[in-house]
N, C-alpha and C. Protein backbone atom coordinates (compact mmCIF):
# COMPACT_ATOMS: atom_id res chain seq x y z
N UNK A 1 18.41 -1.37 -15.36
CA UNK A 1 17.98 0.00 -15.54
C UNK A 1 16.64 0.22 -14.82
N UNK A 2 16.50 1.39 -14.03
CA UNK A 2 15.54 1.83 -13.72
C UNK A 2 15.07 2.95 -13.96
N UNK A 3 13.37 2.80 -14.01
CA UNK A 3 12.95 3.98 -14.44
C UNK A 3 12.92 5.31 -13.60
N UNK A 4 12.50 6.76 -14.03
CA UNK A 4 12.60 7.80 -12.63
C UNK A 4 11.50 7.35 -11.57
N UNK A 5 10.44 7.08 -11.88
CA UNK A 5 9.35 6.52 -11.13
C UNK A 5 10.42 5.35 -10.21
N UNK A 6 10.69 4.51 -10.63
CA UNK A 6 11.51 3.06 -9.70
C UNK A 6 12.00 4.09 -8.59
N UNK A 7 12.99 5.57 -9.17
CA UNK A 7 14.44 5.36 -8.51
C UNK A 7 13.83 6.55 -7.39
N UNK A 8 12.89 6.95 -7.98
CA UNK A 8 12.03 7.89 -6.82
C UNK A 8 11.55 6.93 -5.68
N UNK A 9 10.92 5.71 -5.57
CA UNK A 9 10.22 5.13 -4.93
C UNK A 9 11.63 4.25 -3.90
N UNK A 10 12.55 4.53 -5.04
CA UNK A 10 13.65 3.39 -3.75
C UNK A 10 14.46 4.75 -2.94
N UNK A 11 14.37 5.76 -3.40
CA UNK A 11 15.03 6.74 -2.76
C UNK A 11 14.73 8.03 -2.19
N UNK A 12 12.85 7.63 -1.88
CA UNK A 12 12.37 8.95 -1.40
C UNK A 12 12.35 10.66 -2.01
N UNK A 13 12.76 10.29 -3.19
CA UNK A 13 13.01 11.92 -3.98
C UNK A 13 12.29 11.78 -5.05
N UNK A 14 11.29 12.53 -4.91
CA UNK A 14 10.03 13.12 -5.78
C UNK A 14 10.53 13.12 -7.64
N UNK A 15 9.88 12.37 -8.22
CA UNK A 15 10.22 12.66 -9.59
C UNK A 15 10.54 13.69 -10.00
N UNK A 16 9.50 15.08 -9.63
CA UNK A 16 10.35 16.08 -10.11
C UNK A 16 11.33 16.87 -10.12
N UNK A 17 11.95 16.38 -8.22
CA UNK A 17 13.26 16.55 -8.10
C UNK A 17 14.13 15.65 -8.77
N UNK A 18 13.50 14.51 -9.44
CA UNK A 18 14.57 13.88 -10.07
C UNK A 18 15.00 14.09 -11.75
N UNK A 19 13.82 14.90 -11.88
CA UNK A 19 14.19 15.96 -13.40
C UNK A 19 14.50 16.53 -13.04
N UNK A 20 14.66 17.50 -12.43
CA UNK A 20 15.25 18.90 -12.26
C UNK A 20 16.80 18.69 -11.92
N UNK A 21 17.41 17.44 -11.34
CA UNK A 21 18.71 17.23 -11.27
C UNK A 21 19.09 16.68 -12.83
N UNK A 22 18.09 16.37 -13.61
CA UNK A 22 18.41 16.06 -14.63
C UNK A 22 19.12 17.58 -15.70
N UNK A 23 17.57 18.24 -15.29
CA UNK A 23 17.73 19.57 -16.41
C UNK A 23 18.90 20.52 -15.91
N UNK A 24 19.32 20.75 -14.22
CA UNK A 24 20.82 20.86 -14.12
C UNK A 24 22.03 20.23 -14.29
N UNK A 25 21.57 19.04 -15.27
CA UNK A 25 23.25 18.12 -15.10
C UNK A 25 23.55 17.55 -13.91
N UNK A 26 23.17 17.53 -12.86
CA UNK A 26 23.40 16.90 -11.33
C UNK A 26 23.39 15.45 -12.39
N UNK A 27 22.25 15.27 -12.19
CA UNK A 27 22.17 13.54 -12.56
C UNK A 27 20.88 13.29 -13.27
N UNK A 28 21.92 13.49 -14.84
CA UNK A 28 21.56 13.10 -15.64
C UNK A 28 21.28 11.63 -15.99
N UNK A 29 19.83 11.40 -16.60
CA UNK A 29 20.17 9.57 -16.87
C UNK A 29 20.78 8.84 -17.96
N UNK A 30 21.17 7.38 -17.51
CA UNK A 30 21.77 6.51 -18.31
C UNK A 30 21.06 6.60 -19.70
N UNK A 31 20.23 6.58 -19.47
CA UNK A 31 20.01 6.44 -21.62
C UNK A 31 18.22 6.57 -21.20
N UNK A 32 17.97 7.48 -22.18
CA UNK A 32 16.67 7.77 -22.48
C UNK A 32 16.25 7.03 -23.88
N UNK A 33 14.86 6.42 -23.43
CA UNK A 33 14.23 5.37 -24.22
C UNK A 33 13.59 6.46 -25.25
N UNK A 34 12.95 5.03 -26.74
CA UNK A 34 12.28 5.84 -27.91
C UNK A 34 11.38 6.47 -27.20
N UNK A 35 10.55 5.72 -25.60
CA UNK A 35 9.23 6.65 -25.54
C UNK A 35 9.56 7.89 -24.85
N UNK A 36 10.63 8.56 -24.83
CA UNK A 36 10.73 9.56 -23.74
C UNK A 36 10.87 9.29 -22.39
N UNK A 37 11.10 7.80 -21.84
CA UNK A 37 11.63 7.55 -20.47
C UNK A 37 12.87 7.76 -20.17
N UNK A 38 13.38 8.37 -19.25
CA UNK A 38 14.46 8.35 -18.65
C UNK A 38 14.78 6.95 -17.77
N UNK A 39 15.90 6.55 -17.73
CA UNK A 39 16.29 4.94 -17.11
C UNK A 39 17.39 5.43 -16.46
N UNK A 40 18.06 5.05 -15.03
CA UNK A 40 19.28 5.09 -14.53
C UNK A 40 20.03 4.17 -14.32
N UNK A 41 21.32 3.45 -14.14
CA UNK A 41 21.78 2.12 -13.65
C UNK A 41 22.60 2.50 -12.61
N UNK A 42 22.83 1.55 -11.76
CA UNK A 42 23.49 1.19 -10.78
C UNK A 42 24.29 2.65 -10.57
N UNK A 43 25.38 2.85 -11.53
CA UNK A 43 26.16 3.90 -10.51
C UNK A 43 25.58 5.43 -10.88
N UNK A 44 24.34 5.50 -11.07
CA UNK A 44 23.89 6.84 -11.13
C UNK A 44 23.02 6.46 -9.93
N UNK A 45 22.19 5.44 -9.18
CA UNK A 45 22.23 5.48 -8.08
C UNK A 45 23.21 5.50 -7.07
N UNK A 46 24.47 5.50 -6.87
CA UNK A 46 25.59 5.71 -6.60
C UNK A 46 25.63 6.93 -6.11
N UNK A 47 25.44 7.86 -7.75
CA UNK A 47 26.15 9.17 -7.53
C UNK A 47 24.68 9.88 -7.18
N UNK A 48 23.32 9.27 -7.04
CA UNK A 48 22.21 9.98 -6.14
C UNK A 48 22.86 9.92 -4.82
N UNK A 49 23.19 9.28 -4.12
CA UNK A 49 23.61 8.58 -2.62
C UNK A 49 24.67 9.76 -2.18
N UNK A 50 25.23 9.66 -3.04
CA UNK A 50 26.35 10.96 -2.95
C UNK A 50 25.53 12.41 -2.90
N UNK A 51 24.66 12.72 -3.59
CA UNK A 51 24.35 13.79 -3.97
C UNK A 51 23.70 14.12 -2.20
N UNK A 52 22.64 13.01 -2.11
CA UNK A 52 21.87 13.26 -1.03
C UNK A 52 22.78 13.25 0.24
N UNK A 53 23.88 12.93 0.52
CA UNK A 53 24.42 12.93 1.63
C UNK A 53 25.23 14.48 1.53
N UNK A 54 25.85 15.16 0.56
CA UNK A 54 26.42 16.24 -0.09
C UNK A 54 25.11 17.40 1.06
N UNK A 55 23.41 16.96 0.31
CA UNK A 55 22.43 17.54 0.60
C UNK A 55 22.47 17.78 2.27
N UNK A 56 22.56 16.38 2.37
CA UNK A 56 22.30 16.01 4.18
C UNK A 56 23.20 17.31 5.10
N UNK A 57 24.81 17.67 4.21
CA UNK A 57 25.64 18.77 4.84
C UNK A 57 25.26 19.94 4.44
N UNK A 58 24.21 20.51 3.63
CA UNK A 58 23.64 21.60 3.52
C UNK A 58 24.76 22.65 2.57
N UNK A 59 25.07 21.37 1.52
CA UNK A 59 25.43 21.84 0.30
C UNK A 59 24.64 22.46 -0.65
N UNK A 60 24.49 23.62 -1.14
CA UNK A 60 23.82 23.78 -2.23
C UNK A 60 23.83 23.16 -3.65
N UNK A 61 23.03 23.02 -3.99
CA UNK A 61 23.05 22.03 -5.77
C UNK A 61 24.23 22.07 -6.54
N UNK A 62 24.61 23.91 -6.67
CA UNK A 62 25.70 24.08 -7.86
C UNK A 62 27.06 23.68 -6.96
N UNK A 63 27.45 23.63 -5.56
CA UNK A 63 28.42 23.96 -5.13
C UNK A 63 29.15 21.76 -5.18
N UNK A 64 27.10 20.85 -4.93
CA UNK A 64 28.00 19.29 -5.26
C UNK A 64 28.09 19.39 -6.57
N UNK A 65 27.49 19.60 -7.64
CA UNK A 65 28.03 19.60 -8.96
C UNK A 65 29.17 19.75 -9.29
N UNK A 66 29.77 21.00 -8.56
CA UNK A 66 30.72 21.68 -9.04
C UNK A 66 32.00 20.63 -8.54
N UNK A 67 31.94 20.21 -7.15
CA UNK A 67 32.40 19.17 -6.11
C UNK A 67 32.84 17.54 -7.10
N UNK A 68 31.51 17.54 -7.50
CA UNK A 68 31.56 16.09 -8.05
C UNK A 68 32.05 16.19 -9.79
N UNK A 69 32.00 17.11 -10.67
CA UNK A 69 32.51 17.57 -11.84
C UNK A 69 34.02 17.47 -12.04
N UNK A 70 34.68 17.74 -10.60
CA UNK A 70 35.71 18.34 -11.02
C UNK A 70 36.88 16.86 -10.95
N UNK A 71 38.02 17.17 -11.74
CA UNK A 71 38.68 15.98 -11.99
C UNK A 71 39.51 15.44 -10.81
N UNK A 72 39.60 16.37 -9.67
CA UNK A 72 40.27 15.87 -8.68
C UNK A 72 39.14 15.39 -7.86
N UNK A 73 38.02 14.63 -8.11
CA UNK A 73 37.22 14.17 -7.04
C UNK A 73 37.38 12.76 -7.04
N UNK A 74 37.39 12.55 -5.83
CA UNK A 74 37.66 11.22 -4.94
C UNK A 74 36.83 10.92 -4.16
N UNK A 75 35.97 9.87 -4.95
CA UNK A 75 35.01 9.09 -4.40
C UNK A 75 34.66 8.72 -3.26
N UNK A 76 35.59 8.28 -2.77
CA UNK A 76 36.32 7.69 -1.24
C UNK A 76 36.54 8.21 -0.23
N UNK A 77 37.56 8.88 -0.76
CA UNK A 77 37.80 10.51 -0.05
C UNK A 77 36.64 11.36 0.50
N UNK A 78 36.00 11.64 -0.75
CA UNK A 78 34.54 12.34 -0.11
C UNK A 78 34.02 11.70 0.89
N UNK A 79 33.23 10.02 0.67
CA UNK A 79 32.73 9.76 1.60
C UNK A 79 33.46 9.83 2.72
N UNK A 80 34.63 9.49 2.95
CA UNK A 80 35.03 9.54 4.53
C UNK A 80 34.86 10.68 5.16
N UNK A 81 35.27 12.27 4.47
CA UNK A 81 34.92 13.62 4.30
C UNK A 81 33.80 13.93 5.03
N UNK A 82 33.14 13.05 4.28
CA UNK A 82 31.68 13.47 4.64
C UNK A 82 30.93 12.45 6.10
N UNK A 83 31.58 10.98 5.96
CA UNK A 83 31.46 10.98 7.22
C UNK A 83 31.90 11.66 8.73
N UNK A 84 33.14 11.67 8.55
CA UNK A 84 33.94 12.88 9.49
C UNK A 84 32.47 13.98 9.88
N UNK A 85 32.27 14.37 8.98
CA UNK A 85 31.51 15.40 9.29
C UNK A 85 30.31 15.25 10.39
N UNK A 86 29.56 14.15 9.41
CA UNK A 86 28.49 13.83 10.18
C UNK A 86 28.72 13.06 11.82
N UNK A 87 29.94 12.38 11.79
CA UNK A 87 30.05 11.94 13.02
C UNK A 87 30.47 13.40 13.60
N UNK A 88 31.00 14.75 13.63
CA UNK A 88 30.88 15.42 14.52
C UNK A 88 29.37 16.62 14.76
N UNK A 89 28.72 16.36 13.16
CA UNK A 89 27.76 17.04 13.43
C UNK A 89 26.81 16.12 14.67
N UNK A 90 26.98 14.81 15.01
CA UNK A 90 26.20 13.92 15.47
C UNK A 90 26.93 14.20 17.22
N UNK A 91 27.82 14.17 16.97
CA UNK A 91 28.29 14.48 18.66
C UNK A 91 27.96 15.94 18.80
N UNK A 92 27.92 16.53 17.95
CA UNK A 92 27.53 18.30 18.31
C UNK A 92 26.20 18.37 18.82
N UNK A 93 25.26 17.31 18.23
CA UNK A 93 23.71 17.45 18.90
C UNK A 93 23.55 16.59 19.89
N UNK A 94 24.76 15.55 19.86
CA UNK A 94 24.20 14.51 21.44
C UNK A 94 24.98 15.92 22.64
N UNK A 95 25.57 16.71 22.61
CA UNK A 95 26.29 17.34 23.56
C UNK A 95 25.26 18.43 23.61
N UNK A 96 24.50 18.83 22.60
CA UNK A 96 23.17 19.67 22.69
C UNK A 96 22.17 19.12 23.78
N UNK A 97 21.63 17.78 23.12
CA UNK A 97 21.00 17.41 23.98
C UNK A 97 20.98 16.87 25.14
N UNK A 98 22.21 16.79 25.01
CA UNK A 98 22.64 16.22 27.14
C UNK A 98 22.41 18.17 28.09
N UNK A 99 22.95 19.03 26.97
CA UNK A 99 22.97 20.30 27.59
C UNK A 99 21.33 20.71 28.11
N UNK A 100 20.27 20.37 26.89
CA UNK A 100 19.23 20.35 27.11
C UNK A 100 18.61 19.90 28.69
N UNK A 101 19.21 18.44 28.22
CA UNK A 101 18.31 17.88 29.48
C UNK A 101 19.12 18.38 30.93
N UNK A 102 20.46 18.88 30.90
CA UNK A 102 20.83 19.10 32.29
C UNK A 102 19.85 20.38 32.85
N UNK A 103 19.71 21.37 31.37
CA UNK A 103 18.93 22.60 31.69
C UNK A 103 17.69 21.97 32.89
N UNK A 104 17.14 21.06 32.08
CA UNK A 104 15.80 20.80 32.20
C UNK A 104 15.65 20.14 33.75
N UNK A 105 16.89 19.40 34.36
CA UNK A 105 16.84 19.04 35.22
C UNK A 105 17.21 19.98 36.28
N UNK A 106 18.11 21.33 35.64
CA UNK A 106 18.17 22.62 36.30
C UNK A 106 19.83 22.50 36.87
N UNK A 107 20.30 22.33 36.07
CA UNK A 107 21.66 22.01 36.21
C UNK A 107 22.73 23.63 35.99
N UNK A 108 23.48 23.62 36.84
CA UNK A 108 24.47 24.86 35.79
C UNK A 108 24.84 24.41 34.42
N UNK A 109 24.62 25.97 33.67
CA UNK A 109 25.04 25.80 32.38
C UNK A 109 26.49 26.47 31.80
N UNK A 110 27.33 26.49 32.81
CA UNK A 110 28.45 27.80 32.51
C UNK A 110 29.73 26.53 32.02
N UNK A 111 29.54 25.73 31.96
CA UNK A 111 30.45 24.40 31.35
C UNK A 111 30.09 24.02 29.75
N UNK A 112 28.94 24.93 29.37
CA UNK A 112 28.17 24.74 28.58
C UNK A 112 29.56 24.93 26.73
N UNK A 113 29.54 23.61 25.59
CA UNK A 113 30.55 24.08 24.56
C UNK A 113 29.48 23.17 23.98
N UNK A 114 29.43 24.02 22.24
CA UNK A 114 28.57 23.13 21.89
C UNK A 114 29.48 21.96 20.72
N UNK A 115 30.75 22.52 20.64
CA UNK A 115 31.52 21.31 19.77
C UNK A 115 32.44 20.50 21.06
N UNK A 116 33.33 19.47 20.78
CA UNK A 116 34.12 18.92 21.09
C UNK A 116 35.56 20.18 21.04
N UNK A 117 36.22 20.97 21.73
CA UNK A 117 37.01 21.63 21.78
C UNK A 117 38.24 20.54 20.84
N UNK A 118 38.43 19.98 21.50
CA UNK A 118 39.99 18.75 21.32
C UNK A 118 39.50 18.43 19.86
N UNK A 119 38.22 18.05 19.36
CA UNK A 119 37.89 17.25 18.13
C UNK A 119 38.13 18.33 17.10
N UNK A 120 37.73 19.68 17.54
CA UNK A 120 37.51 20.78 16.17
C UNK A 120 38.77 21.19 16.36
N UNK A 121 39.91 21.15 17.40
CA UNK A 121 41.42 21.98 17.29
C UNK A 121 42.01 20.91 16.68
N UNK A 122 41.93 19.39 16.44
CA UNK A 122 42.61 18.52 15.75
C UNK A 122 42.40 18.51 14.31
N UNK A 123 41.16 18.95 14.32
CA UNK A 123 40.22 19.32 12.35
C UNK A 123 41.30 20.18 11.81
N UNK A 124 40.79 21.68 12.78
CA UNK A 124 41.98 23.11 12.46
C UNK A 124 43.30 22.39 12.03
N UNK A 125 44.16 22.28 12.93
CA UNK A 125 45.56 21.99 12.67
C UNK A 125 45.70 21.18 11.15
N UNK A 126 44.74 19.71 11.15
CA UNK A 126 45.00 18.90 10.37
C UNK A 126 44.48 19.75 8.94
N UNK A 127 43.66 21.02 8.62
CA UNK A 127 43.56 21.56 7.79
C UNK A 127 44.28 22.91 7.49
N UNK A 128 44.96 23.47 8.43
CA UNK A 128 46.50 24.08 8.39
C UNK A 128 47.35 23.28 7.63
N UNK A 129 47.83 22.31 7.79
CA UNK A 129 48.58 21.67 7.38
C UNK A 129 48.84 21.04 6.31
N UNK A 130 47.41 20.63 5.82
CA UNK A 130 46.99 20.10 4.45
C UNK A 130 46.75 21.39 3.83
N UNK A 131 46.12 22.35 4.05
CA UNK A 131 45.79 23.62 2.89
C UNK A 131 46.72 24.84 3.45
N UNK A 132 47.17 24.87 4.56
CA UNK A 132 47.33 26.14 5.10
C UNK A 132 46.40 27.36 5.33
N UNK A 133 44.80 26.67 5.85
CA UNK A 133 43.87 27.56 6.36
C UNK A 133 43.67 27.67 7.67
N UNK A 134 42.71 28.39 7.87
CA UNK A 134 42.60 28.55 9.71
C UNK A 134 41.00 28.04 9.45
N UNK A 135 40.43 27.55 9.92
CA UNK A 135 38.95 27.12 10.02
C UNK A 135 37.92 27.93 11.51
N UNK A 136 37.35 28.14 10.98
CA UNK A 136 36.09 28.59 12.42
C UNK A 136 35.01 27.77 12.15
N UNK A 137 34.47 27.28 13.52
CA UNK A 137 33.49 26.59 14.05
C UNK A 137 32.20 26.68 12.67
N UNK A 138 31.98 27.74 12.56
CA UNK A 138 30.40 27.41 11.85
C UNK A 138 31.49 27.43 10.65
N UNK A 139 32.15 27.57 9.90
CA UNK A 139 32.82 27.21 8.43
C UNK A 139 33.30 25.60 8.43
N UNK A 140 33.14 24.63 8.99
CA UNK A 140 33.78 23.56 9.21
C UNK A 140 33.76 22.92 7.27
N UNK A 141 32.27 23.47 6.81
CA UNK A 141 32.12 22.87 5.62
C UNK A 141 32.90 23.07 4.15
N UNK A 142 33.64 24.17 4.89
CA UNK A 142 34.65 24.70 3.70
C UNK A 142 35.63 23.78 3.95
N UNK A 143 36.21 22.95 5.22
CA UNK A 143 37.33 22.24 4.97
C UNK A 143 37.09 20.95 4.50
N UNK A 144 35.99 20.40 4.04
CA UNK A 144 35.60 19.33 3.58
C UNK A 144 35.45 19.76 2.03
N UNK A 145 35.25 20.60 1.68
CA UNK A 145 35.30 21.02 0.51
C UNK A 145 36.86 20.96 -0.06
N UNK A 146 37.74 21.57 0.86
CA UNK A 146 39.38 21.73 0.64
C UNK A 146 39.88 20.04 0.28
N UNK A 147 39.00 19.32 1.66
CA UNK A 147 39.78 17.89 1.94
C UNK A 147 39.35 17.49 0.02
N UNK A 148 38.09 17.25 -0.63
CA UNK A 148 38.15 16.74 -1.34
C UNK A 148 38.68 17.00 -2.84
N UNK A 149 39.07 18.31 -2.83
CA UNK A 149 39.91 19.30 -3.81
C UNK A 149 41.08 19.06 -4.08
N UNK A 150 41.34 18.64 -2.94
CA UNK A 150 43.38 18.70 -2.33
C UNK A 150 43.95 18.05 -3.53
């Protein structure tokens, strides 16, 4: 068990963000001591790791709660979900910044896409198919929401 002080110091998040996920139910702790300490174990650092990567996709608080509450959530699932994501949010900014530097070297920019065309029409389809939605470019985060619902 660790204390909020410990789990702040191993995980960069300010004690009082780590009450305030308390006083919303996000993440609540393992067992509160006679003196009024809060303690967490192992898989409530777990489900911080989760929370903060949820954060990293520019989830709002109530929307991972709601995400991680619900009885069809899949642990697993999410993370891959959520990697998916980040590996295309990560090619979306290396293709930024190659665009950057061609600018800079004074390159034409009329070739210029800022996703992977082929990567986001394989997302679409594969979330047609699983939900029967149509997805657009800046909504990508609603189908990660669907994927872990399904």
């Amino acid at each position: 068990m660790k204390t909020v002080k410990e789990i702040s110091h191993i995980s960069g998040i300010s004690v009082r963000t780590l009450h305030y996920y308390d006083e919303i139910d996000l993440l609540p702790p393992s067992f509160v001591g006679e003196n009024g300490y809060c303690y967490y174990d192992d898989e409530s650092l777990i489900k911080l790791q989760e929370i903060l990567l949820f954060k990293e996709l520019e989830f709002p608080l109530k929307k991972i709660k709601e995400i991680m509450d619900s009885p069809n959530y899949d642990r697993n699932q999410a993370l891959l979900d959520q990697i998916r994501w980040l590996e295309l949010k990560k090619q979306r900014l290396e293709e930024v910044i190659e665009h950057a530097k061609s600018i800079q070297r004074g390159k034409n920019m009329s070739d210029f896409t800022a996703y992977n065309q082929e990567e986001l029409e394989a997302f679409q389809e594969e979330a047609r198919t699983r939900w029967g939605i149509q997805i657009v470019t800046k909504n990508l985060k609603i189908a990660i929401v669907r994927m872990i619902f399904q």
